[in-house]
Protein backbone atom coordinates (compact mmCIF):
# COMPACT_ATOMS: atom_id res chain seq x y z
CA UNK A 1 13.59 -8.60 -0.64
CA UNK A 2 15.19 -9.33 2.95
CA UNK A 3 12.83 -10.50 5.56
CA UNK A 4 13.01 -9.01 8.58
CA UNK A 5 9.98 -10.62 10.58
CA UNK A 6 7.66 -13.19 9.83
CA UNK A 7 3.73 -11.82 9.29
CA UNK A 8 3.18 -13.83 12.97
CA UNK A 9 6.24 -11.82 14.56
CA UNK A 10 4.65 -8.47 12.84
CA UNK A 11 1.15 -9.49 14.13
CA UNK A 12 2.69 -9.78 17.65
CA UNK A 13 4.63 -6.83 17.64
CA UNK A 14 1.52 -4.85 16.33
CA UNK A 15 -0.50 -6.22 19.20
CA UNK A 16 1.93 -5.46 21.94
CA UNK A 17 2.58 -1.97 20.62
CA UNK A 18 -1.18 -1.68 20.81
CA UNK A 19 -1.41 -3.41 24.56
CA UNK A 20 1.13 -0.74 25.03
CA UNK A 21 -1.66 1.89 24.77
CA UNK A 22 -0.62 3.36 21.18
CA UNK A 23 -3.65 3.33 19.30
CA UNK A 24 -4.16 1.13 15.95
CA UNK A 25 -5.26 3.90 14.20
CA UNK A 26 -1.96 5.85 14.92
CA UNK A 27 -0.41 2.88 13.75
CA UNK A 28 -2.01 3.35 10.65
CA UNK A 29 -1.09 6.67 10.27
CA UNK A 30 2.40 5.62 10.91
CA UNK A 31 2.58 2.69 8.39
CA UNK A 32 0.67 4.62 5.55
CA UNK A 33 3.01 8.03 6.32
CA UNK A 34 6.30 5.98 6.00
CA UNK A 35 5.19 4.13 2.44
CA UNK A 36 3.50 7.35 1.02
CA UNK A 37 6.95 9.30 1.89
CA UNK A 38 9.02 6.03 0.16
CA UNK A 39 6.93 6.54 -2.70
CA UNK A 40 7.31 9.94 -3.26
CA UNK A 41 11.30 9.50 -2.83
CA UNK A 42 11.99 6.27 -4.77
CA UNK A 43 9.00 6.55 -7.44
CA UNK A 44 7.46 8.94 -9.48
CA UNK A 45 3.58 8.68 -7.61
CA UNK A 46 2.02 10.62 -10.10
CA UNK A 47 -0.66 8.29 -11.29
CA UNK A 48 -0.80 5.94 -8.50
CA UNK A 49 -3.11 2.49 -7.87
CA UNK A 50 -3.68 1.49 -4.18
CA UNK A 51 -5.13 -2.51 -4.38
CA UNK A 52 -6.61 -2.67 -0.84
CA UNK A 53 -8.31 -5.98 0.92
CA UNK A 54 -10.43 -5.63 3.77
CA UNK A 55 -7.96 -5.95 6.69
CA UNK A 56 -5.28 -3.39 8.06
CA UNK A 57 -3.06 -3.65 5.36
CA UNK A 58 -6.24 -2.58 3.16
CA UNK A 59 -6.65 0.37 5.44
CA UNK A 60 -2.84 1.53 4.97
CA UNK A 61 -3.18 1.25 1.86
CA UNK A 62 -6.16 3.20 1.69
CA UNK A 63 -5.17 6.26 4.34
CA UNK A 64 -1.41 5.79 2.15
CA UNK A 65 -3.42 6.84 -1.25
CA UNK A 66 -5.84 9.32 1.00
CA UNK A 67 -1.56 10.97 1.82
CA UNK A 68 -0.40 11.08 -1.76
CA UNK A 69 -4.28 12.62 -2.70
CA UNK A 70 -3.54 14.99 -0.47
CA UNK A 71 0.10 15.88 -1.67
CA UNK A 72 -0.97 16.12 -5.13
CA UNK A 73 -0.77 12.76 -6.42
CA UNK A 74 -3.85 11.29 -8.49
CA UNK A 75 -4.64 7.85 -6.93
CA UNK A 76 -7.22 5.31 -7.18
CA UNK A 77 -8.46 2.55 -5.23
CA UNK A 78 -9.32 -0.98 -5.97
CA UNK A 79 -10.93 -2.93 -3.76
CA UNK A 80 -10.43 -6.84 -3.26
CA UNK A 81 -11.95 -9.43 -0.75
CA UNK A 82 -14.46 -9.18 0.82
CA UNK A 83 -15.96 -5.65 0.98
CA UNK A 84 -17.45 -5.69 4.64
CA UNK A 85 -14.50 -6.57 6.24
């Protein structure tokens, strides 16, 4: 896999986007649309296991099974971390 950006870089550019005025949550929507529609394209989804930690990448990952639910897909959702974050 080819790095484009470092997790700093992608942490900044999420937080200027957001500074911006786009909203995080549209963000998420955004993030969790475009790997829900790669799934469907390059994989077979069918059966489909969404391992989600606490912090925004949890929450794509979560609103990304919540897509493929929706679509048909069956997914499930583990949880790792810490569960109140």
């Amino acid at each position: 896999m080819k790095k484009i950006l470092t997790s700093e870089q992608m942490r900044m550019c999420d937080t200027l986007t957001i500074e911006s005025g786009v909203m995080s949550s549209r963000l998420m929507e955004k993030a969790a649309k475009a790997v829900a529609e790669v799934a469907v394209s390059s994989f077979d989804p069918t059966r489909t296991l969404a391992v989600c930690g606490g912090g925004n990448n949890g929450g794509d990952g979560v609103l990304t099974a919540l897509l493929l639910s929706r679509a048909g897909y069956s997914c499930d959702i583990y949880f790792v971390g810490d569960r109140d974050r």
